[in-house]
N, C-alpha and C. Protein backbone atom coordinates (compact mmCIF):
# COMPACT_ATOMS: atom_id res chain seq x y z
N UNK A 1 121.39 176.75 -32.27
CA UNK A 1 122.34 175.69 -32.03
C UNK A 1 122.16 175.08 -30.63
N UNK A 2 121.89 175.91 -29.57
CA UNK A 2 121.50 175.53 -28.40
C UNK A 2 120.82 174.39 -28.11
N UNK A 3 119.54 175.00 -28.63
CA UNK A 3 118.15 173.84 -28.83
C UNK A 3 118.76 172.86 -29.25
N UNK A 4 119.85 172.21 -30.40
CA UNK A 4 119.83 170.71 -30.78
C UNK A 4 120.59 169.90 -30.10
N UNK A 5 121.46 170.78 -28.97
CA UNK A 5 122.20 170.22 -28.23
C UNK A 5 121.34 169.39 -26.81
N UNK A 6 119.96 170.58 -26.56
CA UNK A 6 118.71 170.10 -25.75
C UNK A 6 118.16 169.13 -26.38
N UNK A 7 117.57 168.96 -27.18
CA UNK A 7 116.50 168.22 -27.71
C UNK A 7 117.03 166.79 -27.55
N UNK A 8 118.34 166.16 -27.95
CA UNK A 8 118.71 164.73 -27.94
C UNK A 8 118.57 164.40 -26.85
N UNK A 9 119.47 164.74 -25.54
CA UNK A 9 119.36 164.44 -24.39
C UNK A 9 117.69 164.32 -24.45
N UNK A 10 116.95 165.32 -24.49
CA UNK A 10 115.04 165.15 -23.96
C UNK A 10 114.77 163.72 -24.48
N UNK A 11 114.93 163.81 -25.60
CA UNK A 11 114.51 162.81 -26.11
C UNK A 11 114.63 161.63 -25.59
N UNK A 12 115.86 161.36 -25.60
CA UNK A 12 116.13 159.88 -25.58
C UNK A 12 116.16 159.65 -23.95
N UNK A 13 115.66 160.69 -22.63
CA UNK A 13 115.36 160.51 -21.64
C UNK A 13 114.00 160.33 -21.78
N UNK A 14 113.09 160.66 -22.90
CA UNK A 14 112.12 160.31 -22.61
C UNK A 14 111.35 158.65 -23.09
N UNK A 15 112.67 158.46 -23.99
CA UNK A 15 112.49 157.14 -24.18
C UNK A 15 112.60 156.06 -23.19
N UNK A 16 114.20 156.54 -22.35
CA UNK A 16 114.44 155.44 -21.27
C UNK A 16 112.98 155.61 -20.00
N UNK A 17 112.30 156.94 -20.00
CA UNK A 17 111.13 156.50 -19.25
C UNK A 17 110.05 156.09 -19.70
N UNK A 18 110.00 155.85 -20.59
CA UNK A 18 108.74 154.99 -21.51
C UNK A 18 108.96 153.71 -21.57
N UNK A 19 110.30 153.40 -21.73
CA UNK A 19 110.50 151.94 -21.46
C UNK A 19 110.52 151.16 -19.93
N UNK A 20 110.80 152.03 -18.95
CA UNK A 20 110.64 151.55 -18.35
C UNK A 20 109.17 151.29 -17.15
N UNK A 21 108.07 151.93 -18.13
CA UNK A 21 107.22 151.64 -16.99
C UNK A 21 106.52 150.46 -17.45
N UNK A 22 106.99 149.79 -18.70
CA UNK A 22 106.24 148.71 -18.75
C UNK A 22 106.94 147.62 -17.85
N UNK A 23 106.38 146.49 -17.65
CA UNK A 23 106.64 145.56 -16.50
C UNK A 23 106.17 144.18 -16.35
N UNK A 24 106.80 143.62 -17.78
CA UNK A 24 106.32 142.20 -18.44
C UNK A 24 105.84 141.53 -17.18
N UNK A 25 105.04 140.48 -17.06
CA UNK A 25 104.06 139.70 -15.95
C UNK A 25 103.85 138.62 -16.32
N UNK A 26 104.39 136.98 -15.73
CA UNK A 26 103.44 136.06 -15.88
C UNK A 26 102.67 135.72 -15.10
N UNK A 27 101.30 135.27 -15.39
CA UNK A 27 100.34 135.35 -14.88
C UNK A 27 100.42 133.63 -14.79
N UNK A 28 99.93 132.78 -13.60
CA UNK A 28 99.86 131.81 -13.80
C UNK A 28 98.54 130.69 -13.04
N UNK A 29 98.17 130.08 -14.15
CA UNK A 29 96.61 129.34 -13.33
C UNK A 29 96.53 128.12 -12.74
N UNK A 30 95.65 128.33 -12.24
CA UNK A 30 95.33 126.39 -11.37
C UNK A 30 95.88 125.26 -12.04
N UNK A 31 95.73 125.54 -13.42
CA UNK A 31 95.31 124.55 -14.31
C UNK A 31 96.88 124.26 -14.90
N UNK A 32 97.92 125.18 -14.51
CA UNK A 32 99.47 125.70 -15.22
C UNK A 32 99.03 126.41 -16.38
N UNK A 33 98.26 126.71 -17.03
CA UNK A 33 98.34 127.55 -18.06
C UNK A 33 99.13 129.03 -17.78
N UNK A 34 99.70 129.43 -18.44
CA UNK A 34 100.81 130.82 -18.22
C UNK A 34 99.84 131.49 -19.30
N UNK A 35 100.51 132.88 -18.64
CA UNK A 35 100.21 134.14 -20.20
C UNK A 35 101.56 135.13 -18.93
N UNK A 36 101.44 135.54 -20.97
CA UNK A 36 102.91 136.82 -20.68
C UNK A 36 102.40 138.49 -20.69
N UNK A 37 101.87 139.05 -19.99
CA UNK A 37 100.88 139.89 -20.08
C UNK A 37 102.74 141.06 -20.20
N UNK A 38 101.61 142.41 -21.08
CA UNK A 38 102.25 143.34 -21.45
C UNK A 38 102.71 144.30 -19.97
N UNK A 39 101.68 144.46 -18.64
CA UNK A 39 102.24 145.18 -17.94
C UNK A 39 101.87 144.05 -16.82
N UNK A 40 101.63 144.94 -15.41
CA UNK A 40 101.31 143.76 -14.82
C UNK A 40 99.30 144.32 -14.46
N UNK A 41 98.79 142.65 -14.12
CA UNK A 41 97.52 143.00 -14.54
C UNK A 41 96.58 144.14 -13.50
N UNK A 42 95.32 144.18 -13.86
CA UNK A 42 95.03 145.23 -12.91
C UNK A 42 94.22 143.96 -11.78
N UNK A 43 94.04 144.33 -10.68
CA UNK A 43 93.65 143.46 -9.36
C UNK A 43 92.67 143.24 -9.63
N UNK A 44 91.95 142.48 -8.73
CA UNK A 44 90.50 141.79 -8.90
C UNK A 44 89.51 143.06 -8.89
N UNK A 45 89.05 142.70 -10.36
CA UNK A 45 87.99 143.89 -10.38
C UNK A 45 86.48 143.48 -9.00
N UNK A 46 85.34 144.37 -9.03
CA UNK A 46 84.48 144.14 -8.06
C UNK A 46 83.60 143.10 -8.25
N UNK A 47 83.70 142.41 -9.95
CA UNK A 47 82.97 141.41 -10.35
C UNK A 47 84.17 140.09 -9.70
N UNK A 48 84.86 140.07 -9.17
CA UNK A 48 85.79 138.41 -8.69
C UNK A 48 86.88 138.46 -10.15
N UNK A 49 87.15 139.29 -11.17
CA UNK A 49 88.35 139.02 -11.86
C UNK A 49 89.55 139.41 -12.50
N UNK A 50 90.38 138.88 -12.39
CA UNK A 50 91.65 139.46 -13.14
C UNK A 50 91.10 140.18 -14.84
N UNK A 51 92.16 140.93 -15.11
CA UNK A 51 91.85 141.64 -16.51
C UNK A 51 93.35 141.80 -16.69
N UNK A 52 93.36 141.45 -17.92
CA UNK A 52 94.65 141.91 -18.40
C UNK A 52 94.96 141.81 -20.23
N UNK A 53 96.04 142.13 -20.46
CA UNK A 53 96.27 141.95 -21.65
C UNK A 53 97.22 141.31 -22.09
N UNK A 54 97.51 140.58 -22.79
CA UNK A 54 98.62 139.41 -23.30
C UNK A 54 99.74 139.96 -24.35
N UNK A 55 100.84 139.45 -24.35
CA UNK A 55 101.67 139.97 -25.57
C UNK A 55 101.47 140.28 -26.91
N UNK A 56 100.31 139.26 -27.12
CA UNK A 56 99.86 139.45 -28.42
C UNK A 56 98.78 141.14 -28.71
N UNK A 57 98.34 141.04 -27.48
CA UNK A 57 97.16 141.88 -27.68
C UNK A 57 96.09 141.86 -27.33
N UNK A 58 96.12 140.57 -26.91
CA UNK A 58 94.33 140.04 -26.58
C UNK A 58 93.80 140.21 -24.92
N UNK A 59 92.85 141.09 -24.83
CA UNK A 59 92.44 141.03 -23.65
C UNK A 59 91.76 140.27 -22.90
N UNK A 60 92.64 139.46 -22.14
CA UNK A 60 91.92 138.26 -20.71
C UNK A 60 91.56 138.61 -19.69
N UNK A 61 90.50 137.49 -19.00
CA UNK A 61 89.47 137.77 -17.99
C UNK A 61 89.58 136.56 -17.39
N UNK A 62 89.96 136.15 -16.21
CA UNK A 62 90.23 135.13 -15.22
C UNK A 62 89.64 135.31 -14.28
N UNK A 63 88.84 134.41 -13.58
CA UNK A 63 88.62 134.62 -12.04
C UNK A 63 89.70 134.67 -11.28
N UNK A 64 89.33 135.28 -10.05
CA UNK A 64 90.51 135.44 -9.38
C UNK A 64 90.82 134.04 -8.81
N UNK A 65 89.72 133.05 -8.81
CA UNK A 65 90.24 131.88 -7.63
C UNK A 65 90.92 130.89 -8.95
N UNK A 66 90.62 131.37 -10.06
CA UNK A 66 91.33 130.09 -10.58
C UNK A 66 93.27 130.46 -11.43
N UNK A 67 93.62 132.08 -10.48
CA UNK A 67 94.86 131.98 -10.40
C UNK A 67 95.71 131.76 -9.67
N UNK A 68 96.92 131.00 -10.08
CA UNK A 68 97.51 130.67 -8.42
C UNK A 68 99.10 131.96 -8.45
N UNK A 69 99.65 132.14 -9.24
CA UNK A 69 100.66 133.27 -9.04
C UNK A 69 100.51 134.37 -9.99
N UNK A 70 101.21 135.53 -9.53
CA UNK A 70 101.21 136.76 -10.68
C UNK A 70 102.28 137.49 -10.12
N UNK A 71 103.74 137.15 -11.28
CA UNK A 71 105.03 137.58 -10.99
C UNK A 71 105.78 138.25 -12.03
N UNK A 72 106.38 138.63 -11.61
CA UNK A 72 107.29 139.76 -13.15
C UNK A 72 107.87 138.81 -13.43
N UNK A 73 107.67 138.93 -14.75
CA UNK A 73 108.68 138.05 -15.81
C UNK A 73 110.26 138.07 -15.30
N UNK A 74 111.15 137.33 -15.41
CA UNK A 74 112.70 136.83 -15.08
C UNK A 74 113.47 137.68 -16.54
């Protein structure tokens, strides 16, 4: 009986930290084009570019000079 009184609390603490390490991002370019990336992206790789991944799923590749902001989503 112990254990089921443990287990909910675990649980659903381990949900509120799963949710929170994601960290919606818009990414935004020279050009105004936006993307809503799933976390925020990783920095300029050693080749000059952004990498990231989009809401949908799709993984993007930007130079770094042709972005002008990269802010957490509102």
């Amino acid at each position: 009986m112990n254990i089921r009184l443990w287990v909910l609390p675990a649980v659903m603490a381990g949900c509120v930290v799963l949710t929170g390490c994601s960290s919606p991002t818009v990414v935004t370019l020279q050009n105004g084009t936006q993307y809503i990336t799933k976390d925020a992206p990783k920095t300029k790789t050693k080749d000059g570019f952004y990498e990231f991944e989009d809401i949908s799923g799709k993984t993007i590749r930007v130079r770094a000079d042709e972005v002008a902001t990269v802010k957490p989503k509102d």
